[in-house]
N, C-alpha and C. Protein backbone atom coordinates (compact mmCIF):
# COMPACT_ATOMS: atom_id res chain seq x y z
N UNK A 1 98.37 79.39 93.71
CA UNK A 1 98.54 79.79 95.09
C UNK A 1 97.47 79.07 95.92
N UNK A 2 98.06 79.00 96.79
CA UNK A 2 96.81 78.06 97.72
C UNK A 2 96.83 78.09 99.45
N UNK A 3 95.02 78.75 99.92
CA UNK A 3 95.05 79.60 100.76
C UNK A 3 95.05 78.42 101.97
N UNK A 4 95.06 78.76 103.32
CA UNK A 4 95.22 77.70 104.62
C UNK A 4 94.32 76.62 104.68
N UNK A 5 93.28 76.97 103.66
CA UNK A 5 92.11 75.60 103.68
C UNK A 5 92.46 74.73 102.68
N UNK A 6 93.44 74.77 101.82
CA UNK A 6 94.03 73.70 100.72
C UNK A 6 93.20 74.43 99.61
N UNK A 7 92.42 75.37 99.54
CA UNK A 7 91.70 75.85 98.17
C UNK A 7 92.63 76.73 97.21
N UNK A 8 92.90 77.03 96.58
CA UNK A 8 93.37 77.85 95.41
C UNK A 8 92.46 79.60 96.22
N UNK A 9 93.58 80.44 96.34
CA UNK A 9 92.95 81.45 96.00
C UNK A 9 91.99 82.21 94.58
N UNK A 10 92.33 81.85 93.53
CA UNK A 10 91.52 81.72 92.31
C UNK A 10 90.16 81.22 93.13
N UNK A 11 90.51 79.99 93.43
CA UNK A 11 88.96 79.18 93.28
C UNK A 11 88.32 80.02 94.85
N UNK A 12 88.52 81.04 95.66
CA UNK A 12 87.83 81.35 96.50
C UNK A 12 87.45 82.94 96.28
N UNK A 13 88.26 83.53 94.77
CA UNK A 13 87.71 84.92 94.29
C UNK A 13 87.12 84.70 93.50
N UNK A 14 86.19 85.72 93.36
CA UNK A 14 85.01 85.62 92.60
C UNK A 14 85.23 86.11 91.14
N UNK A 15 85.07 85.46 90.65
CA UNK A 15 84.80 85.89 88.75
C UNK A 15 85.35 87.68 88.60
N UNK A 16 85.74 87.86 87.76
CA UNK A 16 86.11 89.41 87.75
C UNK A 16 86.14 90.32 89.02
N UNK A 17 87.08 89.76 89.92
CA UNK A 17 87.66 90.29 90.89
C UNK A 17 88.71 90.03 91.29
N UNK A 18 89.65 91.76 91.31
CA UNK A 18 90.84 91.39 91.78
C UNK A 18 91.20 91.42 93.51
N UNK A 19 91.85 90.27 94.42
CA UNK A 19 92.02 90.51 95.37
C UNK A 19 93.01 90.63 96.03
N UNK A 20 94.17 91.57 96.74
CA UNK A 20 95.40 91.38 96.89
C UNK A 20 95.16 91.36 98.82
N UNK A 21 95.69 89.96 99.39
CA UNK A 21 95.80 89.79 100.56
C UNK A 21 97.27 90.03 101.05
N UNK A 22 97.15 90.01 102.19
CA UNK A 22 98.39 90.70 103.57
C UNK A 22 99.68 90.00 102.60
N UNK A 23 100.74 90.54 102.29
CA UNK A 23 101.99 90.23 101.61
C UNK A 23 102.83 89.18 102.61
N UNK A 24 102.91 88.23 102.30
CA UNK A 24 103.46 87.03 103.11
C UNK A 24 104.92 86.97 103.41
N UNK A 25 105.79 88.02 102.46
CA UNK A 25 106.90 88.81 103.10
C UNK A 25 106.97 89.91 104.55
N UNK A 26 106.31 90.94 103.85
CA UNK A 26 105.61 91.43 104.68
C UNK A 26 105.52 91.21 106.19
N UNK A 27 104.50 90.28 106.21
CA UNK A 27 104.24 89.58 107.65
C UNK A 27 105.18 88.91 108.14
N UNK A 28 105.82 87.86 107.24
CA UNK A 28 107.11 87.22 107.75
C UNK A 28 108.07 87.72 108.74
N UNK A 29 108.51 88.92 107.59
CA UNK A 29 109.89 89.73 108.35
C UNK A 29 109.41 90.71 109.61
N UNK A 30 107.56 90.45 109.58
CA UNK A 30 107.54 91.61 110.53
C UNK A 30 107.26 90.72 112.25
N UNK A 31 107.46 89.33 111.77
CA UNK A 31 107.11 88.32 113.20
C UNK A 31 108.31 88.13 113.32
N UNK A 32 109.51 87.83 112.58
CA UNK A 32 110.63 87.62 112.88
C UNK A 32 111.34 88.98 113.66
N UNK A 33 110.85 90.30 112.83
CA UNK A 33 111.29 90.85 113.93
C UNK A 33 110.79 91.14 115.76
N UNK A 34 109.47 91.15 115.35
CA UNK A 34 109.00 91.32 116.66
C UNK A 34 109.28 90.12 117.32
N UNK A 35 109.68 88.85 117.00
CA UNK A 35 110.38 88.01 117.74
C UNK A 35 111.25 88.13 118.32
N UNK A 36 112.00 88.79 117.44
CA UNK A 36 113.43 88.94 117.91
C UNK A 36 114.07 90.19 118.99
N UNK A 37 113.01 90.89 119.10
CA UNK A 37 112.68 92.27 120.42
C UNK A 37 112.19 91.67 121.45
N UNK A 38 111.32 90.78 121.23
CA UNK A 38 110.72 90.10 122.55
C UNK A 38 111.84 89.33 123.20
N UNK A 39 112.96 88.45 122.72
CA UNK A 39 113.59 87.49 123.19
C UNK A 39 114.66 88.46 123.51
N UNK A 40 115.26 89.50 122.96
CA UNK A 40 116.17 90.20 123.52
C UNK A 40 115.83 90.76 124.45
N UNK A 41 114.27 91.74 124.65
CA UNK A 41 114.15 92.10 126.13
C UNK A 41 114.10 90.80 127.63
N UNK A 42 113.92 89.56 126.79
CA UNK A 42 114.25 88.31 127.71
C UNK A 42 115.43 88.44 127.94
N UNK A 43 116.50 88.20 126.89
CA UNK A 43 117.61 88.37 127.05
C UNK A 43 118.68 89.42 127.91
N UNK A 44 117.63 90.34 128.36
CA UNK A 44 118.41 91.64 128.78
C UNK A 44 117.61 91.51 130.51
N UNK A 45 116.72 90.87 130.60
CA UNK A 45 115.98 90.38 131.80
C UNK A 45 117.03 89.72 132.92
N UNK A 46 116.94 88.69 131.98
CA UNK A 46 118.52 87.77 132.39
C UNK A 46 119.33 88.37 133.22
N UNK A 47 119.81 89.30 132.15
CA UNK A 47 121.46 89.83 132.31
C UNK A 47 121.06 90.74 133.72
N UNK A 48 119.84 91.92 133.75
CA UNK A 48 120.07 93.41 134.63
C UNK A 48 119.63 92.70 135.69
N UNK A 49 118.24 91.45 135.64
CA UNK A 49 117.78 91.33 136.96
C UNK A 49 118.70 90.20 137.85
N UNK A 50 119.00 88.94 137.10
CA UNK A 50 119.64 87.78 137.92
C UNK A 50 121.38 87.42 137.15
N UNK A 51 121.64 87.61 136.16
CA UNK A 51 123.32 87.28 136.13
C UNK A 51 124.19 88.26 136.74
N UNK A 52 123.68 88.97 135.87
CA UNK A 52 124.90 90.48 136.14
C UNK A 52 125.05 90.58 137.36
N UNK A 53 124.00 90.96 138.43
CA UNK A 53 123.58 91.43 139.29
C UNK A 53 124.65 90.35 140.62
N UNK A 54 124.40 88.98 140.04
CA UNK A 54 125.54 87.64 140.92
C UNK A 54 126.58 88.11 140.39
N UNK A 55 126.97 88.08 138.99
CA UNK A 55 128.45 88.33 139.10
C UNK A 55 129.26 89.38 139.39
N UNK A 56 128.21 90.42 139.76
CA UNK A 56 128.64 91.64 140.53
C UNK A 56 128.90 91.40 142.34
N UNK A 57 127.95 90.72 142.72
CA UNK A 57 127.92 90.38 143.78
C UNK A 57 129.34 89.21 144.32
N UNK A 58 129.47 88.25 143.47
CA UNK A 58 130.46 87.39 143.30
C UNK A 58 132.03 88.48 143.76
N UNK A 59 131.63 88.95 142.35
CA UNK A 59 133.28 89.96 142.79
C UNK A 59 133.66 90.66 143.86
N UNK A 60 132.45 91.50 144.63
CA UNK A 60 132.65 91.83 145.87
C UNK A 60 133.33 90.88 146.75
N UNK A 61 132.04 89.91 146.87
CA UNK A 61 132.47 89.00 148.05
C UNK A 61 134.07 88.53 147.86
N UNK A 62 134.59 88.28 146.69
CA UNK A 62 135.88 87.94 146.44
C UNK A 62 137.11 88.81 146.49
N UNK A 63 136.51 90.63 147.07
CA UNK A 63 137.25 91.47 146.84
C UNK A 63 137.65 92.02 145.89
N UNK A 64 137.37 91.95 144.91
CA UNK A 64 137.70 92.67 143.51
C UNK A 64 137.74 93.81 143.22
N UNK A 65 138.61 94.87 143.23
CA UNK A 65 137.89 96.09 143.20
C UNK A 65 137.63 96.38 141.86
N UNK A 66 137.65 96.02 140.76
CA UNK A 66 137.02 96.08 139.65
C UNK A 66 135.70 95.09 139.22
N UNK A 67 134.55 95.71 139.35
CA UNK A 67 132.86 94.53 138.69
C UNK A 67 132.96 94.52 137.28
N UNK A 68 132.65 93.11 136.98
CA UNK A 68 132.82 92.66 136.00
C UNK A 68 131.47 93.55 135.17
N UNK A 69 131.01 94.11 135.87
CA UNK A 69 129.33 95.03 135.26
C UNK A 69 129.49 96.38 135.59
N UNK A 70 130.07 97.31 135.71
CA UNK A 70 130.39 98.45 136.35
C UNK A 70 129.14 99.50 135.65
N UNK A 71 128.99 100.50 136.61
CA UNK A 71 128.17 101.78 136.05
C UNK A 71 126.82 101.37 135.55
N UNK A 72 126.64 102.27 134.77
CA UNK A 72 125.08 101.81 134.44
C UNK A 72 124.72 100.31 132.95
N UNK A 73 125.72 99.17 133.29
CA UNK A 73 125.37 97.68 132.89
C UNK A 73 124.26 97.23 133.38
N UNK A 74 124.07 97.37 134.38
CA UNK A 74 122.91 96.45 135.32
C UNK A 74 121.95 97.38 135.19
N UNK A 75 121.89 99.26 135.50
CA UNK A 75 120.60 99.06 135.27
C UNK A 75 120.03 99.31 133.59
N UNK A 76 120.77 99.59 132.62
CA UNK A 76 120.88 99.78 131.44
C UNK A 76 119.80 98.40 130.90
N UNK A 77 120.32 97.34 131.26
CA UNK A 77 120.08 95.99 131.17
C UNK A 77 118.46 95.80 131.76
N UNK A 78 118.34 95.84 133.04
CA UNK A 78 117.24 95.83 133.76
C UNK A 78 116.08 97.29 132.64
N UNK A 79 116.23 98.63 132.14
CA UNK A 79 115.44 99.04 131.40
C UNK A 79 115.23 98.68 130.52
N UNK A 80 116.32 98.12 129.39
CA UNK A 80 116.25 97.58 128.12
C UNK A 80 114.72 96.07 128.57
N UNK A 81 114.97 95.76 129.37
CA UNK A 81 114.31 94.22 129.69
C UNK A 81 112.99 94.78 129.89
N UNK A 82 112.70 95.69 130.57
CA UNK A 82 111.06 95.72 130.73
C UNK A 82 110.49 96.79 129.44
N UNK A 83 111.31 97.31 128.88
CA UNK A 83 110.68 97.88 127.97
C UNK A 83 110.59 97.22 126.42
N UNK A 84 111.48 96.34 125.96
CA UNK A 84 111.23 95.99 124.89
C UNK A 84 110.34 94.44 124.67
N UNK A 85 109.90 93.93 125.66
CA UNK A 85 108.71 93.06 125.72
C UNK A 85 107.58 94.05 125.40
N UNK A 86 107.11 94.46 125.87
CA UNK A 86 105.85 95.41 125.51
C UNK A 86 106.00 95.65 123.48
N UNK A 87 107.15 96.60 123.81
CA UNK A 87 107.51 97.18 122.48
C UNK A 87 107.26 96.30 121.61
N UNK A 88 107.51 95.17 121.92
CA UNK A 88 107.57 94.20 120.82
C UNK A 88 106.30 93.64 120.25
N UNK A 89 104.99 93.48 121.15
CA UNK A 89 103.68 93.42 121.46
C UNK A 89 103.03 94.23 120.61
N UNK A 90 103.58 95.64 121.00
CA UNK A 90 103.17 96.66 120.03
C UNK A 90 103.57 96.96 118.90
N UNK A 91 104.62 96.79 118.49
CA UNK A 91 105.31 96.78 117.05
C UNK A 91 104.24 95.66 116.32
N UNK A 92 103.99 94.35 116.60
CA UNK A 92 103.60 93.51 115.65
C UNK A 92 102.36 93.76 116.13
N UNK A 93 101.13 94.20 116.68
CA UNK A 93 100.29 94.71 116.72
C UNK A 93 100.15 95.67 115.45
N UNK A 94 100.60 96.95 115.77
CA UNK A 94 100.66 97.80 114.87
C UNK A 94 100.90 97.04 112.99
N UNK A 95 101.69 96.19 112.94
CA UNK A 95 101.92 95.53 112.11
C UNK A 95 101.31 94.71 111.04
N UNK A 96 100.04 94.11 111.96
CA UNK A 96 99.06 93.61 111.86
C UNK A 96 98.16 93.93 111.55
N UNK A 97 97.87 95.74 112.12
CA UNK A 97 96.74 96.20 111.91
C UNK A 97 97.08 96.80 110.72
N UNK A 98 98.05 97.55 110.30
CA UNK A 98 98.29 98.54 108.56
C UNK A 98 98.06 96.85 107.51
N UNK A 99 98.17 95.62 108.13
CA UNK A 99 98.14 94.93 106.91
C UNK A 99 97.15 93.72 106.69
N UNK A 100 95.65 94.70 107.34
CA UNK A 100 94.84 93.49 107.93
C UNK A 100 93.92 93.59 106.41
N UNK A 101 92.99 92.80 106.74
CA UNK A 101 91.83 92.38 105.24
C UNK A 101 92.63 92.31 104.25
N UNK A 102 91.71 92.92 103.36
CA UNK A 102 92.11 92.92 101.73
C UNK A 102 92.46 93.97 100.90
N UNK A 103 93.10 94.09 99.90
CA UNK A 103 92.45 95.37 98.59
C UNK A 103 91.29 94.35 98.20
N UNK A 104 90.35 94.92 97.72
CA UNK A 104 89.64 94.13 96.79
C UNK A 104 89.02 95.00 95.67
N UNK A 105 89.28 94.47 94.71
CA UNK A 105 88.15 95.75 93.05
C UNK A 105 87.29 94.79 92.92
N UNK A 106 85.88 95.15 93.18
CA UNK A 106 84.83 94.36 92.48
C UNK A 106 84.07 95.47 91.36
N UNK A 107 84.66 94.79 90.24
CA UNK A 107 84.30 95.95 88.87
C UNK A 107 85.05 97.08 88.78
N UNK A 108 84.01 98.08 89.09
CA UNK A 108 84.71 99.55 89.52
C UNK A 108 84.79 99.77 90.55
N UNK A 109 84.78 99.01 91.90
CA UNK A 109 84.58 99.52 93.00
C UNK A 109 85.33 98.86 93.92
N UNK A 110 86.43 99.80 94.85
CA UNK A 110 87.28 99.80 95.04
C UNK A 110 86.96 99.96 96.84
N UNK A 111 87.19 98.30 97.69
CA UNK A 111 87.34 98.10 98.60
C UNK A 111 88.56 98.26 99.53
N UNK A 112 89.13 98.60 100.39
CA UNK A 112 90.16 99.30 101.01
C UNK A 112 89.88 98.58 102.61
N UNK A 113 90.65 98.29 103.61
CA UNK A 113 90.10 98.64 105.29
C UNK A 113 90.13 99.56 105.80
N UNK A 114 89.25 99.78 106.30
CA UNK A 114 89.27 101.53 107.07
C UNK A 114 88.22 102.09 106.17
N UNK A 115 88.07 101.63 105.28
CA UNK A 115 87.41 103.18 104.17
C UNK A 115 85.89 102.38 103.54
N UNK A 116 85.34 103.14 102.96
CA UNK A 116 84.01 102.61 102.59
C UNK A 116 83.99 102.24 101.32
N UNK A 117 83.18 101.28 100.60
CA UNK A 117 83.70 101.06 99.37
C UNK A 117 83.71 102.65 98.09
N UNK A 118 84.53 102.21 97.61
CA UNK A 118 84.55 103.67 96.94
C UNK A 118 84.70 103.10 95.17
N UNK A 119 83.31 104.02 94.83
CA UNK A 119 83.54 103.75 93.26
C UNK A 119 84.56 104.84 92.59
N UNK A 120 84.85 103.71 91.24
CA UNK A 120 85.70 105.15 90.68
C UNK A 120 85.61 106.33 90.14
N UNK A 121 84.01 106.59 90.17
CA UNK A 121 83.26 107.71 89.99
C UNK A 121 83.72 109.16 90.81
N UNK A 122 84.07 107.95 92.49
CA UNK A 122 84.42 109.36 93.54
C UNK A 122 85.81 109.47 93.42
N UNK A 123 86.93 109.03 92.95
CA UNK A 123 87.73 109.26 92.89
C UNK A 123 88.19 110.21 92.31
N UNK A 124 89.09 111.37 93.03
CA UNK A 124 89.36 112.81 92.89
C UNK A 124 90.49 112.75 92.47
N UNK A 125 91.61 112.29 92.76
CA UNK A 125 92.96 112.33 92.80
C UNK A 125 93.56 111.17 92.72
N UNK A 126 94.61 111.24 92.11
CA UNK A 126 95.93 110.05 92.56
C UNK A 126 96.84 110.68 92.82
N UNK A 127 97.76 110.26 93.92
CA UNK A 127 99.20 110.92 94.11
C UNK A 127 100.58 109.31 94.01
N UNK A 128 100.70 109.73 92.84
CA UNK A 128 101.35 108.62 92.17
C UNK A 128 102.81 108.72 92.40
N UNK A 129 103.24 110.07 93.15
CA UNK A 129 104.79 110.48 93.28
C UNK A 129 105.99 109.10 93.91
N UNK A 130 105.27 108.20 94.13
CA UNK A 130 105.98 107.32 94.83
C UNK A 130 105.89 105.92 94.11
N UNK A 131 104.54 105.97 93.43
CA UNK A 131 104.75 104.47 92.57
C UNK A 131 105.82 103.97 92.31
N UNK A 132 106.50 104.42 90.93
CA UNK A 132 107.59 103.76 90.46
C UNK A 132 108.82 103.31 91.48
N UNK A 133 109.07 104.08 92.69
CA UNK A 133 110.16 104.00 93.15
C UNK A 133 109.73 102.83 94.67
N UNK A 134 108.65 103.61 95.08
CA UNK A 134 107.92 102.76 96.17
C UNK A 134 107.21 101.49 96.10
N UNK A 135 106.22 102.01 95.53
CA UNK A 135 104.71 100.79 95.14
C UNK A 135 104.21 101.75 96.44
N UNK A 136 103.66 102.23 96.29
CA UNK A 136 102.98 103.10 97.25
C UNK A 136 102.19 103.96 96.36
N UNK A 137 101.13 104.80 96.57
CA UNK A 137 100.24 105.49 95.44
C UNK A 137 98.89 106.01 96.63
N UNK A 138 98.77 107.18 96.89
CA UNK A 138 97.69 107.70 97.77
C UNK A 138 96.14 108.05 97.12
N UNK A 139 95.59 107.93 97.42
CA UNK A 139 94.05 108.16 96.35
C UNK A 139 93.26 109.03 97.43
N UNK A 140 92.60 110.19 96.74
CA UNK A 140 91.79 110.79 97.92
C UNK A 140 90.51 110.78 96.85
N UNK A 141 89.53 110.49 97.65
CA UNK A 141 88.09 110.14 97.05
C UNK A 141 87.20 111.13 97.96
N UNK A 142 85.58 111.14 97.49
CA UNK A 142 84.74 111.32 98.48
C UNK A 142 83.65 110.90 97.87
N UNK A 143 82.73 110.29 99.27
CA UNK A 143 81.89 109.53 99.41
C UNK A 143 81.21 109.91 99.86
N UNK A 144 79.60 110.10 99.41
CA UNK A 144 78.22 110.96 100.20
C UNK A 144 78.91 111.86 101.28
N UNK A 145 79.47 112.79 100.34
CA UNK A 145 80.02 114.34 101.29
C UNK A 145 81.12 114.21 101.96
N UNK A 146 81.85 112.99 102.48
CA UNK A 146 82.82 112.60 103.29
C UNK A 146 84.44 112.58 102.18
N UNK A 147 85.26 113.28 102.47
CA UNK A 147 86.97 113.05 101.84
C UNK A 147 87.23 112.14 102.68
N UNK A 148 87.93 111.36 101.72
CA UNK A 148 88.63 110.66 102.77
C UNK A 148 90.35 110.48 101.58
N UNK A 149 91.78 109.90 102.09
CA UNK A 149 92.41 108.79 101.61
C UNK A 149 92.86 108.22 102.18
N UNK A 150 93.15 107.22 101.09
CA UNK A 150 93.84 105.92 101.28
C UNK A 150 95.29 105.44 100.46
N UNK A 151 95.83 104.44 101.04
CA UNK A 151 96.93 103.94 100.46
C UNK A 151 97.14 103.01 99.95
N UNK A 152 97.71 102.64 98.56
CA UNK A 152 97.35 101.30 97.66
C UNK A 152 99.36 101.11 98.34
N UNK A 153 99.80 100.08 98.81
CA UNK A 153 100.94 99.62 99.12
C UNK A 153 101.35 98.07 98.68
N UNK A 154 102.23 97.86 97.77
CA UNK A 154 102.75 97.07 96.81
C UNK A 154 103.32 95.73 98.18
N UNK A 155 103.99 96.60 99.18
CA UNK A 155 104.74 95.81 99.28
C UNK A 155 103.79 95.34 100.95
N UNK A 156 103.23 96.11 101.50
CA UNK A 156 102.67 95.50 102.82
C UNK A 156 101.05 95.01 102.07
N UNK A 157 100.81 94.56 100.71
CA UNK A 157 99.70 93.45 100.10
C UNK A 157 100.00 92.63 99.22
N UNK A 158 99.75 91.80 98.87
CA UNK A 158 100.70 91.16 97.52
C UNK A 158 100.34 92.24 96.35
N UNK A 159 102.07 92.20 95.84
CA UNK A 159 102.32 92.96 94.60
C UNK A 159 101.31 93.00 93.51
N UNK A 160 101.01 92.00 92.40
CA UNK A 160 101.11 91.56 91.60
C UNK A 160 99.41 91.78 91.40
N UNK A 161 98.68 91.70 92.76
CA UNK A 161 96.77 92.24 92.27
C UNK A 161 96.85 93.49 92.92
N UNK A 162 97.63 94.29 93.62
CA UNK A 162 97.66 95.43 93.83
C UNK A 162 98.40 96.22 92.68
N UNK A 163 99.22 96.21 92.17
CA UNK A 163 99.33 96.82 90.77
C UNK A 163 98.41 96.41 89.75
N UNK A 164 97.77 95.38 89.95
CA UNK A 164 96.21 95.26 88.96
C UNK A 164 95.48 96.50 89.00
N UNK A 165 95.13 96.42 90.58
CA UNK A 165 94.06 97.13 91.04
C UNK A 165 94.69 98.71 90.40
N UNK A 166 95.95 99.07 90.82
CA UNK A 166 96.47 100.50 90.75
C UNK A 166 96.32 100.51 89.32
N UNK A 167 96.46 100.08 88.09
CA UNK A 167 96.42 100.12 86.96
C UNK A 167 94.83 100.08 86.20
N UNK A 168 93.95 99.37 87.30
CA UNK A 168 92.36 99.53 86.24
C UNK A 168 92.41 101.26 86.94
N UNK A 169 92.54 101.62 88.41
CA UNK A 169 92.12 103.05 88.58
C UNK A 169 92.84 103.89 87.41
N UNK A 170 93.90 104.04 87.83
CA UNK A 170 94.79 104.92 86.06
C UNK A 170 93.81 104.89 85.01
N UNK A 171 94.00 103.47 84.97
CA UNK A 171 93.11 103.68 83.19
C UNK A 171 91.32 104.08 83.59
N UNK A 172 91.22 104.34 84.59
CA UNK A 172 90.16 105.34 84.58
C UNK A 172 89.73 106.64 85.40
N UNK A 173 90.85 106.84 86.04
CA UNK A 173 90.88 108.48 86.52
C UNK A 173 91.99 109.01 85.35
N UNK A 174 92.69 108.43 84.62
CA UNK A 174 93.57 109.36 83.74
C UNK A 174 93.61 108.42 82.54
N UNK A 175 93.07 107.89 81.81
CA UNK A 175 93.36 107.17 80.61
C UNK A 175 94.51 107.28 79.75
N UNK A 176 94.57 109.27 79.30
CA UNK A 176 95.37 109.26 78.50
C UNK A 176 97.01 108.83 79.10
N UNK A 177 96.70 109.15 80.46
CA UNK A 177 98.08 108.74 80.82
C UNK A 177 98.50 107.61 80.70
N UNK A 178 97.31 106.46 81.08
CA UNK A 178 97.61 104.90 81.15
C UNK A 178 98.02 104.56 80.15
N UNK A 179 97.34 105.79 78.68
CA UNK A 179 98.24 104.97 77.60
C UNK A 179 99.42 105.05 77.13
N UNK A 180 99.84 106.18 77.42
CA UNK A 180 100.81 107.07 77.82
C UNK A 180 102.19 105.96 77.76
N UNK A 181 102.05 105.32 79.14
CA UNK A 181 102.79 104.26 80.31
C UNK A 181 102.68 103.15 79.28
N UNK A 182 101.20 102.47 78.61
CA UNK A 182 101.40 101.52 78.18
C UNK A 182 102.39 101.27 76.70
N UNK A 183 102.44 102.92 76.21
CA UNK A 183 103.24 102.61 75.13
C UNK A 183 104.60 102.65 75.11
N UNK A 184 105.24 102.88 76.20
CA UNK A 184 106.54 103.94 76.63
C UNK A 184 106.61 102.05 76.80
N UNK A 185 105.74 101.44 78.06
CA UNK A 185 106.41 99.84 78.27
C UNK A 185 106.59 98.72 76.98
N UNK A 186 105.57 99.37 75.69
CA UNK A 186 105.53 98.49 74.75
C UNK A 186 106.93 98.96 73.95
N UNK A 187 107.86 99.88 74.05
CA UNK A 187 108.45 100.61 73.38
C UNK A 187 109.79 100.14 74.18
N UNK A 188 109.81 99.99 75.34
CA UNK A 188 110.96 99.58 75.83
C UNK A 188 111.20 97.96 75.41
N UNK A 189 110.16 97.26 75.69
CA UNK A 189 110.02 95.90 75.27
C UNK A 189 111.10 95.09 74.02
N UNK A 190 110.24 96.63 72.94
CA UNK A 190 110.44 95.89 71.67
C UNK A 190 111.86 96.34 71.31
N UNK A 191 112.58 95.53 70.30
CA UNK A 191 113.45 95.11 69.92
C UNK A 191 114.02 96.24 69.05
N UNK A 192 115.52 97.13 69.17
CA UNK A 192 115.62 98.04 68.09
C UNK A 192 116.47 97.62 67.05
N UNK A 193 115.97 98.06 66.24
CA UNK A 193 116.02 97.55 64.86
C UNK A 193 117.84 98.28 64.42
């Protein structure tokens, strides 16, 4: 893999550390959409403030008693237009911010944004109800007197060092379970006889 400076992510993590950055799906589908809100509230700009509005006008002057825009087209159009520019601003804002920095594990110690580094010493809990089906997994820790949690998310970090990371915590807030998992996967694996 290789990060915007031509380096290998390998060659810019450090020796026994796992690091899972912003999921490049993720971000993708979340600019394409907020693209695509922004250009439609353009699109709807168009229509409520300057087309519609002539070809309504058009038909009058021509006598028509039916507008080609009748009822609430024009201003339907004209709200849709000033509100989903913003929206759209804020959607990929928001977007940006749930999927900013890193996970990072250096050793036992478990870096997050928002949260302070947390060893796995303070770790109280896992709420794992969503792993298998999600990639999602909640951890509540505390740190010099402070609870806090957080969310390990598969799919808004890259997969593949975030299930690293979710798998060294297991195998050390619950071991027997990790082995639990690891034999049930070695068991599905293998071949029946």
């Amino acid at each position: 893999m290789t990060s915007t400076n031509g380096q290998s992510t390998e060659e810019t993590t450090p020796p026994g550390e796992v690091v899972a950055r912003a999921g490049r799906y993720f971000r993708n589908t979340r600019y394409i959409i907020a693209a695509g809100v922004f250009l439609m509230g353009l699109w709807f700009i168009r229509d409520g403030y300057y087309k519609w509005p002539r070809e309504n006008a058009e038909a009058r002057a021509a006598g028509k008693d039916v507008l080609p825009h009748p009822g609430y087209d024009v201003p339907s159009n004209k709200i849709l237009g000033v509100v989903l520019p913003p929206l759209a601003v804020v959607l990929l804002a928001r977007w940006l911010y749930m999927s900013r920095g890193e996970y990072r594990l250096s050793g036992q110690t478990l870096h997050v944004p928002g949260h302070p580094p947390i060893p796995f010493e303070m770790i109280t809990t896992i709420d794992k109800r969503q792993w298998d089906r999600k990639g999602i997994a909640y951890i509540d820790y505390e740190v010099n007197g402070a609870h806090g949690r957080l969310k390990l998310d598969d799919f808004v970090y890259e997969r593949e060092p975030t299930d690293r990371i979710y798998d060294e915590i297991v195998k050390f807030v619950a071991p027997q379970e990790a082995q639990a998992a690891n034999e049930k996967a070695a068991e599905a694996k293998s071949p029946e006889m």
